[in-house]
C-alpha atoms as a PDB file:
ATOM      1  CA  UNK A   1      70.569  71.183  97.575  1.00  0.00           C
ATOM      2  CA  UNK A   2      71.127  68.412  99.577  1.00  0.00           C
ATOM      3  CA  UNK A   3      73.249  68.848 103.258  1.00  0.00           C
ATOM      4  CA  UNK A   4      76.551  67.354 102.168  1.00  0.00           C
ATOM      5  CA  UNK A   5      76.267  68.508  98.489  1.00  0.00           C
ATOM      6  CA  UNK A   6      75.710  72.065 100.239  1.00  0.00           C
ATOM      7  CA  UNK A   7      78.714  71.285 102.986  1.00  0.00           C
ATOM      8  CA  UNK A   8      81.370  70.048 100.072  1.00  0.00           C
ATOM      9  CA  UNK A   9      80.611  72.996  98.583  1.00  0.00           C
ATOM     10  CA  UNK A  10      81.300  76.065 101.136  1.00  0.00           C
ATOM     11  CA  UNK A  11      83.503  74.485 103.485  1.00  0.00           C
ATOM     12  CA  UNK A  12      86.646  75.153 101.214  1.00  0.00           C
ATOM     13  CA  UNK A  13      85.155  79.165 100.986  1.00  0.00           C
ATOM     14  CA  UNK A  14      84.666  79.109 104.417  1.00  0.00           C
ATOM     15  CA  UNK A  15      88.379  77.229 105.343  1.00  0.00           C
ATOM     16  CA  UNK A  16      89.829  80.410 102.999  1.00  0.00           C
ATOM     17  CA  UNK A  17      87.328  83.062 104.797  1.00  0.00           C
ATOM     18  CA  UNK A  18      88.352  82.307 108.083  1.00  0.00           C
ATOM     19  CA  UNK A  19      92.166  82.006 107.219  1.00  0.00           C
ATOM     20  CA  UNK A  20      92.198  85.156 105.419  1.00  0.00           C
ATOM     21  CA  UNK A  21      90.459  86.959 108.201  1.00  0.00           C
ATOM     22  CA  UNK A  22      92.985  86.082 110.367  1.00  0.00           C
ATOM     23  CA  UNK A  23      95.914  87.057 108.166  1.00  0.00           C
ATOM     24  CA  UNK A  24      94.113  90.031 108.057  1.00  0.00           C
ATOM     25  CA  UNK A  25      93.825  90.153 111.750  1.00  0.00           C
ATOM     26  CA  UNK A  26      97.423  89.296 112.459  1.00  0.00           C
ATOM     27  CA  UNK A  27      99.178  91.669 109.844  1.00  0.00           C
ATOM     28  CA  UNK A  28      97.962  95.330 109.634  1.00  0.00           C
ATOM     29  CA  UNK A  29      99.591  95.445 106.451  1.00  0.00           C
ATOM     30  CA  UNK A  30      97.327  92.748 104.947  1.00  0.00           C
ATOM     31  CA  UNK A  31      94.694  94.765 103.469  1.00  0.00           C
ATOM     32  CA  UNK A  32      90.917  93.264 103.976  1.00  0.00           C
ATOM     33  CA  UNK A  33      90.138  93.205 100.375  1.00  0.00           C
ATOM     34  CA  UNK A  34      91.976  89.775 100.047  1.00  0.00           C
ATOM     35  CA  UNK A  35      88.557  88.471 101.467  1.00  0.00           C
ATOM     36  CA  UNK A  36      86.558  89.747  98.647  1.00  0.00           C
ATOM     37  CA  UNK A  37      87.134  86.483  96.630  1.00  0.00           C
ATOM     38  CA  UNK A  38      85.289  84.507  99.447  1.00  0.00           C
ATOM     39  CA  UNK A  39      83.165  87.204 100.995  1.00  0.00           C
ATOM     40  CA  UNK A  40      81.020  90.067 100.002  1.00  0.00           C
ATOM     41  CA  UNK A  41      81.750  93.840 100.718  1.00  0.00           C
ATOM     42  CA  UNK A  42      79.657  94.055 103.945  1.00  0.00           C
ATOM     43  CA  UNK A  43      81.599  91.090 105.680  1.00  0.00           C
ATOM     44  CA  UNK A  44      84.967  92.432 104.319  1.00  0.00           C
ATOM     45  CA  UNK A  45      84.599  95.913 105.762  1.00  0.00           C
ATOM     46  CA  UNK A  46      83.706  94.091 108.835  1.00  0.00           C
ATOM     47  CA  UNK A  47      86.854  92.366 108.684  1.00  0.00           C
ATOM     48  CA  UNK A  48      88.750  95.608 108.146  1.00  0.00           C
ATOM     49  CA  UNK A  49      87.020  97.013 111.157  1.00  0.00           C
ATOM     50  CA  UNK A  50      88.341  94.361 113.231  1.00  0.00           C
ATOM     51  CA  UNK A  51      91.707  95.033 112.169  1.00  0.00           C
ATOM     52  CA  UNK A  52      91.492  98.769 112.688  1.00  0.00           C
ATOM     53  CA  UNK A  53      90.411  98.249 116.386  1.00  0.00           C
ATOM     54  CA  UNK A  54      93.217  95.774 116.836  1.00  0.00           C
ATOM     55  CA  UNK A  55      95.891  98.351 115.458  1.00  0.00           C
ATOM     56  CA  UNK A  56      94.201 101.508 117.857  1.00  0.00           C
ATOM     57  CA  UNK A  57      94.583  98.843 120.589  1.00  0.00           C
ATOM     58  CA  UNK A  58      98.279  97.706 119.702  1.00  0.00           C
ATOM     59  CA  UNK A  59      97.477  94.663 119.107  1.00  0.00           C
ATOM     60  CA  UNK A  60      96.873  91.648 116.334  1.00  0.00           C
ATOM     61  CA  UNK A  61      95.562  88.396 115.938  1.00  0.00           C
ATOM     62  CA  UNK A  62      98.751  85.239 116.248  1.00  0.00           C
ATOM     63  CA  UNK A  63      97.324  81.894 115.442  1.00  0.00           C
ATOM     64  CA  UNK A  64      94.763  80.010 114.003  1.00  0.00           C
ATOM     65  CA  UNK A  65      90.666  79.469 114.128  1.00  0.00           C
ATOM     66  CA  UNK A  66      89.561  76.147 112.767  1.00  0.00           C
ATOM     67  CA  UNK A  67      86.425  74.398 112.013  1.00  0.00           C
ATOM     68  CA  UNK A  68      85.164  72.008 114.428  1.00  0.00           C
ATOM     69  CA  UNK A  69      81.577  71.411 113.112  1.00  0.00           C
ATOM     70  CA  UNK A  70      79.582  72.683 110.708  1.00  0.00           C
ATOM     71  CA  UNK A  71      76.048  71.801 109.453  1.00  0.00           C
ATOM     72  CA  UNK A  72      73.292  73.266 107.228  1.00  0.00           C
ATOM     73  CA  UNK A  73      70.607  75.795 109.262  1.00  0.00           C
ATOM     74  CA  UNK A  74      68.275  77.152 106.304  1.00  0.00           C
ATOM     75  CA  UNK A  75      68.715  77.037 102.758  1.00  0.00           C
ATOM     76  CA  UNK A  76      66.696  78.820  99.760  1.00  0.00           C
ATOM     77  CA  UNK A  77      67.846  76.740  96.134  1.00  0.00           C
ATOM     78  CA  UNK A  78      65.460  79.252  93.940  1.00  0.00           C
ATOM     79  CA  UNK A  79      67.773  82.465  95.701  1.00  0.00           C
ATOM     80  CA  UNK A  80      71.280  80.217  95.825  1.00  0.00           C
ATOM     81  CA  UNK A  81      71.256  80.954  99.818  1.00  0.00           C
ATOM     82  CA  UNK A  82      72.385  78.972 102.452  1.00  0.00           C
ATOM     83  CA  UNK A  83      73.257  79.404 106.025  1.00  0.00           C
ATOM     84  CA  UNK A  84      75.262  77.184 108.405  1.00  0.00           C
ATOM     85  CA  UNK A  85      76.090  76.989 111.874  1.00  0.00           C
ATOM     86  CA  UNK A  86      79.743  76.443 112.639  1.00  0.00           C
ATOM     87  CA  UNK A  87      81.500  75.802 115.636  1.00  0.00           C
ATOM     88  CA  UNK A  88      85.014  77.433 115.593  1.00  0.00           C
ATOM     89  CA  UNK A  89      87.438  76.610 117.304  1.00  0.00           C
ATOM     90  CA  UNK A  90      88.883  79.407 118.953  1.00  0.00           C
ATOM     91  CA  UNK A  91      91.814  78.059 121.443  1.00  0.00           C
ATOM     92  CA  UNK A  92      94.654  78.484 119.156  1.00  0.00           C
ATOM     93  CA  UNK A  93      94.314  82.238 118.456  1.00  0.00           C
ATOM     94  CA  UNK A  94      95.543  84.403 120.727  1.00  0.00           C
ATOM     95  CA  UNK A  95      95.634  87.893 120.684  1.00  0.00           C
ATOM     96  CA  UNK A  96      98.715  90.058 121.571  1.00  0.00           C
ATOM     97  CA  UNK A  97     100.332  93.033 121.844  1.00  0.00           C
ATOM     98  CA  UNK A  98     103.341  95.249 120.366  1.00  0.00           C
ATOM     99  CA  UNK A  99     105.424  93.485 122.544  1.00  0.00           C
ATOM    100  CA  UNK A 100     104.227  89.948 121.634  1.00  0.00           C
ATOM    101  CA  UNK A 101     102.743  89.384 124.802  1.00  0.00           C
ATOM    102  CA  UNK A 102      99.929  87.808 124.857  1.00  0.00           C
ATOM    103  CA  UNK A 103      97.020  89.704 125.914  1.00  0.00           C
ATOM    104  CA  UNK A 104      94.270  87.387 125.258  1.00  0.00           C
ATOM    105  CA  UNK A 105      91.809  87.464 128.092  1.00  0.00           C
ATOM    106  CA  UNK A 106      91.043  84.393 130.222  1.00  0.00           C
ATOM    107  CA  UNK A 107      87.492  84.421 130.082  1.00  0.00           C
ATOM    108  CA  UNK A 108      87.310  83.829 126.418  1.00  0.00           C
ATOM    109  CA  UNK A 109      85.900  80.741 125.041  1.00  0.00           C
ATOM    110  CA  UNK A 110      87.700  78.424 123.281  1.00  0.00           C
ATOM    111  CA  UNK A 111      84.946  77.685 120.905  1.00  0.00           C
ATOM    112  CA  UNK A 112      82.342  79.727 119.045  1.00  0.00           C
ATOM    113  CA  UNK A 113      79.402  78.974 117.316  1.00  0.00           C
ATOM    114  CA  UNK A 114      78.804  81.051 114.194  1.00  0.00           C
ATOM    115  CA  UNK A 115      76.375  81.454 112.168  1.00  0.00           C
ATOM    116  CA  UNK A 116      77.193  82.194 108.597  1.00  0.00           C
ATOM    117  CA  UNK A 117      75.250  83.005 105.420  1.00  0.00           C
ATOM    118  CA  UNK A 118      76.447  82.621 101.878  1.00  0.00           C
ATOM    119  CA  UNK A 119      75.233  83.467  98.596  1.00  0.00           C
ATOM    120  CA  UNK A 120      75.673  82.458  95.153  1.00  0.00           C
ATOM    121  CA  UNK A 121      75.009  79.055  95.203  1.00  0.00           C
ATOM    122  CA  UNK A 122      76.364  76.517  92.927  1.00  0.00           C
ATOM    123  CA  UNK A 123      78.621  78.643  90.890  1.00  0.00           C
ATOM    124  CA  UNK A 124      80.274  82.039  93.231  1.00  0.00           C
ATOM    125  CA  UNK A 125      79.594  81.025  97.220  1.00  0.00           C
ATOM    126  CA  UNK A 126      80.613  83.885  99.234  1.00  0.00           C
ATOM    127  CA  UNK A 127      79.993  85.074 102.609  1.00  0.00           C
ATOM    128  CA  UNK A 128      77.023  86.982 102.836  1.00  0.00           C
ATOM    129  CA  UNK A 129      77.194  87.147 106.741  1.00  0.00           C
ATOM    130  CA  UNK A 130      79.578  85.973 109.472  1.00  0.00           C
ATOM    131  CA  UNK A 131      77.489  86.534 113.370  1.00  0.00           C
ATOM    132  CA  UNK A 132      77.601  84.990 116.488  1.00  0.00           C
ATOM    133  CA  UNK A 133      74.648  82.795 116.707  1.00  0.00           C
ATOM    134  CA  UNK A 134      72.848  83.762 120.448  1.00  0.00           C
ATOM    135  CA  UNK A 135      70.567  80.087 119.891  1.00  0.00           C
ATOM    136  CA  UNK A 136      71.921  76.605 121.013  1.00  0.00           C
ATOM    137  CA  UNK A 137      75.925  76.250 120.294  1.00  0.00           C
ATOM    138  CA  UNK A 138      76.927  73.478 118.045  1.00  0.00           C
ATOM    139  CA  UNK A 139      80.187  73.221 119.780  1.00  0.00           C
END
Protein backbone atom coordinates (compact mmCIF):
# COMPACT_ATOMS: atom_id res chain seq x y z
CA UNK A 1 0.00 0.00 0.00
CA UNK A 2 1.67 2.77 -1.23
CA UNK A 3 0.89 6.63 0.43
CA UNK A 4 -1.21 8.02 -2.39
CA UNK A 5 -2.73 4.62 -3.41
CA UNK A 6 -3.70 4.52 0.47
CA UNK A 7 -4.79 8.52 0.39
CA UNK A 8 -7.08 8.06 -3.02
CA UNK A 9 -8.54 5.52 -1.30
CA UNK A 10 -9.97 6.87 2.24
CA UNK A 11 -10.13 10.39 1.58
CA UNK A 12 -13.64 10.07 -0.16
CA UNK A 13 -14.72 7.78 3.30
CA UNK A 14 -13.27 10.22 5.29
CA UNK A 15 -14.87 13.53 3.14
CA UNK A 16 -18.45 11.42 3.85
CA UNK A 17 -17.38 10.63 7.69
CA UNK A 18 -16.78 13.99 8.57
CA UNK A 19 -19.86 15.43 6.63
CA UNK A 20 -22.14 13.01 8.07
CA UNK A 21 -20.92 13.67 11.54
CA UNK A 22 -21.76 16.99 11.23
CA UNK A 23 -25.25 16.50 9.83
CA UNK A 24 -25.49 14.48 12.65
CA UNK A 25 -24.21 17.17 14.86
CA UNK A 26 -26.35 19.92 13.41
CA UNK A 27 -29.80 18.03 13.25
CA UNK A 28 -30.90 16.01 16.36
CA UNK A 29 -33.20 14.35 14.18
CA UNK A 30 -30.42 12.86 12.01
CA UNK A 31 -29.91 9.65 13.62
CA UNK A 32 -25.98 8.53 13.96
CA UNK A 33 -26.43 5.33 12.20
CA UNK A 34 -26.11 7.18 8.77
CA UNK A 35 -22.29 6.90 9.65
CA UNK A 36 -22.27 3.22 9.75
CA UNK A 37 -21.57 3.02 5.94
CA UNK A 38 -18.19 4.89 6.54
CA UNK A 39 -17.52 4.09 10.16
CA UNK A 40 -17.70 1.23 12.53
CA UNK A 41 -20.10 0.93 15.60
CA UNK A 42 -17.60 2.27 18.20
CA UNK A 43 -16.99 5.63 16.23
CA UNK A 44 -20.77 5.92 15.43
CA UNK A 45 -21.93 5.70 19.03
CA UNK A 46 -19.31 8.23 19.59
CA UNK A 47 -20.88 10.35 17.15
CA UNK A 48 -24.29 9.87 18.75
CA UNK A 49 -22.78 10.84 22.04
CA UNK A 50 -21.75 14.03 20.69
CA UNK A 51 -25.07 14.77 19.54
CA UNK A 52 -26.78 13.83 22.78
CA UNK A 53 -24.52 16.32 24.75
CA UNK A 54 -25.24 18.97 22.17
CA UNK A 55 -29.15 18.47 22.54
CA UNK A 56 -28.82 18.41 26.84
CA UNK A 57 -26.84 21.62 26.15
CA UNK A 58 -29.39 23.26 23.59
CA UNK A 59 -27.29 23.37 21.17
CA UNK A 60 -26.02 21.88 17.52
CA UNK A 61 -23.34 21.94 15.22
CA UNK A 62 -24.03 24.92 11.92
CA UNK A 63 -21.34 24.63 9.35
CA UNK A 64 -18.75 22.77 7.94
CA UNK A 65 -15.21 20.87 8.92
CA UNK A 66 -12.96 20.31 5.97
CA UNK A 67 -9.78 18.64 5.22
CA UNK A 68 -6.76 20.64 5.10
CA UNK A 69 -4.03 17.90 5.09
CA UNK A 70 -3.89 14.55 5.41
CA UNK A 71 -1.02 11.98 5.18
CA UNK A 72 -0.33 8.30 6.00
CA UNK A 73 1.01 7.63 9.93
CA UNK A 74 1.20 3.64 10.12
CA UNK A 75 -0.15 1.14 7.95
CA UNK A 76 -0.45 -2.86 8.35
CA UNK A 77 -1.32 -4.40 4.39
CA UNK A 78 -1.48 -8.21 5.91
CA UNK A 79 -4.50 -6.66 8.60
CA UNK A 80 -5.99 -3.96 5.79
CA UNK A 81 -5.16 -1.10 8.55
CA UNK A 82 -4.17 2.21 8.09
CA UNK A 83 -4.00 5.32 10.09
CA UNK A 84 -3.65 8.98 9.03
CA UNK A 85 -3.14 12.19 10.50
CA UNK A 86 -5.47 14.90 9.31
CA UNK A 87 -5.59 18.39 9.88
CA UNK A 88 -9.24 19.68 9.98
CA UNK A 89 -10.17 22.58 9.49
CA UNK A 90 -12.32 23.71 12.09
CA UNK A 91 -13.13 27.66 11.45
CA UNK A 92 -16.28 27.24 9.61
CA UNK A 93 -18.26 25.27 12.24
CA UNK A 94 -19.71 26.99 14.76
CA UNK A 95 -21.69 25.85 17.40
CA UNK A 96 -25.01 27.47 18.56
CA UNK A 97 -27.81 27.56 20.48
CA UNK A 98 -31.81 27.28 20.41
CA UNK A 99 -31.83 30.66 19.56
CA UNK A 100 -29.24 30.48 16.72
CA UNK A 101 -26.81 32.35 18.49
CA UNK A 102 -23.74 31.42 18.22
CA UNK A 103 -22.17 30.08 21.20
CA UNK A 104 -18.96 28.87 19.95
CA UNK A 105 -16.21 29.75 22.35
CA UNK A 106 -13.30 32.02 21.39
CA UNK A 107 -10.58 30.02 22.49
CA UNK A 108 -11.22 27.25 20.09
CA UNK A 109 -8.86 26.44 17.41
CA UNK A 110 -9.55 26.79 14.07
CA UNK A 111 -7.71 23.71 13.10
CA UNK A 112 -7.34 20.21 14.50
CA UNK A 113 -5.16 17.54 13.93
CA UNK A 114 -6.76 14.10 14.03
CA UNK A 115 -5.69 11.10 14.02
CA UNK A 116 -7.82 8.50 12.38
CA UNK A 117 -7.70 4.72 11.90
CA UNK A 118 -9.51 2.72 9.28
CA UNK A 119 -10.01 -0.77 8.54
CA UNK A 120 -10.85 -2.89 5.73
CA UNK A 121 -8.47 -2.09 3.35
CA UNK A 122 -8.84 -2.31 -0.29
CA UNK A 123 -12.38 -3.40 -0.50
CA UNK A 124 -14.81 -1.81 2.87
CA UNK A 125 -12.52 1.27 4.49
CA UNK A 126 -14.26 2.45 7.46
CA UNK A 127 -13.39 4.36 10.43
CA UNK A 128 -12.04 2.34 12.99
CA UNK A 129 -11.07 5.42 15.19
CA UNK A 130 -11.47 9.21 15.00
CA UNK A 131 -8.96 10.96 18.24
CA UNK A 132 -7.26 13.96 18.71
CA UNK A 133 -3.69 13.29 18.09
CA UNK A 134 -1.67 14.94 21.47
CA UNK A 135 1.94 14.50 19.06
CA UNK A 136 3.11 17.24 16.54
CA UNK A 137 -0.05 18.92 14.58
CA UNK A 138 -0.01 18.61 10.89
CA UNK A 139 -1.90 21.78 10.58
Amino acid sequence: MDEPAVLHAALPVLHAYISAAVSVGADPAIDASVLSPFANDTVVEAVRKTQRGLVDRGERMQGEVTVATAEVQDQDPSAGTFTLLVCEQLDKLRIVNERGEDVTPDSRDTTATMQISFVGWPDDIRVDRSVVWSGASVC
